[in-house]
Protein backbone atom coordinates (compact mmCIF):
# COMPACT_ATOMS: atom_id res chain seq x y z
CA UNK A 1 130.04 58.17 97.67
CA UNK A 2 133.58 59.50 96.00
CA UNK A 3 136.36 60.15 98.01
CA UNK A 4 139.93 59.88 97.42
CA UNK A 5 139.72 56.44 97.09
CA UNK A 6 137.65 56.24 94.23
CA UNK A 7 139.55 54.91 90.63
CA UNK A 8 137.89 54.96 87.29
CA UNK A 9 139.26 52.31 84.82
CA UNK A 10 138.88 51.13 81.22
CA UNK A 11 136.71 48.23 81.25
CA UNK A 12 135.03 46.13 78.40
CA UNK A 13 131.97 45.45 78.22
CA UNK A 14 130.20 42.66 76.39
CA UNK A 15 126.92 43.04 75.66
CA UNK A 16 124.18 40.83 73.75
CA UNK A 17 120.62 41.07 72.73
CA UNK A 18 118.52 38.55 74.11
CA UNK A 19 116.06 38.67 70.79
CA UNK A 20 118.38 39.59 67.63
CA UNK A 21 121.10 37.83 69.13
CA UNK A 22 123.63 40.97 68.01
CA UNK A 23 126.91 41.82 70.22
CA UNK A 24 129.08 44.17 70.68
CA UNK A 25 132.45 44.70 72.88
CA UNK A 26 131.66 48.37 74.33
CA UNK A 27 134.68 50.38 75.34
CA UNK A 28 133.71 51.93 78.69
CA UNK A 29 134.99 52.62 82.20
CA UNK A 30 134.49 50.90 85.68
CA UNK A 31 134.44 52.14 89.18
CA UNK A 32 136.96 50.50 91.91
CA UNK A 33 137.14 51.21 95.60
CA UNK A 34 138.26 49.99 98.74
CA UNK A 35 136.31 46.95 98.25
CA UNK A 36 137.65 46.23 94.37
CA UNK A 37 135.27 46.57 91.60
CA UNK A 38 132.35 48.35 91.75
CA UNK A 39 129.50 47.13 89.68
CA UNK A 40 126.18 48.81 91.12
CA UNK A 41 126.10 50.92 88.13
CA UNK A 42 125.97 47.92 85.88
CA UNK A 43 123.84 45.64 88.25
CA UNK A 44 121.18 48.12 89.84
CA UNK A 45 122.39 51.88 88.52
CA UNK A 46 121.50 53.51 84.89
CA UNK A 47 123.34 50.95 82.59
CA UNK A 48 121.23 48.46 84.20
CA UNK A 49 118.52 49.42 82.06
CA UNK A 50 117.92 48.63 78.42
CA UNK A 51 117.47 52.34 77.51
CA UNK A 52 120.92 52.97 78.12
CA UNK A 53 122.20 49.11 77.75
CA UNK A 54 121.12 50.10 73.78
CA UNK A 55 123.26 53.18 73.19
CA UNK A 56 126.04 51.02 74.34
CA UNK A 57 125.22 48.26 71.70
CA UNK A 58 123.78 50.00 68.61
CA UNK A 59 124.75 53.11 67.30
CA UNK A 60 121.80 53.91 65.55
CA UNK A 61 119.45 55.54 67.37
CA UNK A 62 116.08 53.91 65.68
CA UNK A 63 117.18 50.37 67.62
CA UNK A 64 117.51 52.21 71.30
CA UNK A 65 114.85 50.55 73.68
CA UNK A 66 112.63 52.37 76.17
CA UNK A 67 113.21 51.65 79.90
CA UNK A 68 113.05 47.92 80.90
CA UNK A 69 115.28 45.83 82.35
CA UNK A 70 116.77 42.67 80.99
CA UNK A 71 116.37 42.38 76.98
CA UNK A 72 120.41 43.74 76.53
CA UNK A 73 122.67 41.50 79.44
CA UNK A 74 125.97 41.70 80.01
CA UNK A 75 127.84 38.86 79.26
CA UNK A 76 131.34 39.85 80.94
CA UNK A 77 132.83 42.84 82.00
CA UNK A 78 136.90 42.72 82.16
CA UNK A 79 140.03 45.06 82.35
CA UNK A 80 141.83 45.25 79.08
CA UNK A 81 144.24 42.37 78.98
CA UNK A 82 142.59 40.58 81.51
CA UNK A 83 140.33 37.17 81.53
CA UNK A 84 139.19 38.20 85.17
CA UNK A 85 135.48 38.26 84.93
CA UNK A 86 134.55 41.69 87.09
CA UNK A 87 130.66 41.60 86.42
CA UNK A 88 128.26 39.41 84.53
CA UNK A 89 124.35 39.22 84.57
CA UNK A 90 123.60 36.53 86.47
């Protein structure tokens, strides 16, 4: 739910295929309310899924994967500047 309390920040976002092995520091924004960071998108939302972890990590739109969860994990989310881990696939 959004309310007043609701702040979108830049995050980054590492990501890594579990098969090629290729990364990529995405350039995105995170969620924080009352209770800090928010990470549902990233842990249970849409860019829990591979379909959309993909576009984050490849450009080219021949490599994006169909629905599934798991092949693309994050290996750290953190505010610019920061070395406070917000969210990482467990």
């Amino acid at each position: 739910m959004c309310d007043d309390m609701d702040d979108w920040r830049p995050v980054l976002v590492s990501l890594r295929d579990t098969v090629t092995g290729d990364t990529r520091v995405y350039a995105s924004e995170g969620l924080w309310d009352e209770g800090g960071f928010n990470d549902f998108i990233w842990s249970e939302g849409n860019f829990a899924c591979d379909c959309n972890r993909s576009r984050f990590l490849w450009d080219d739109d021949a490599r994006h994967l169909p629905c599934g969860v798991k092949r693309i994990v994050i290996d750290k989310i953190v505010a610019p500047g920061s070395d406070l881990v917000l969210y990482a696939d467990a």
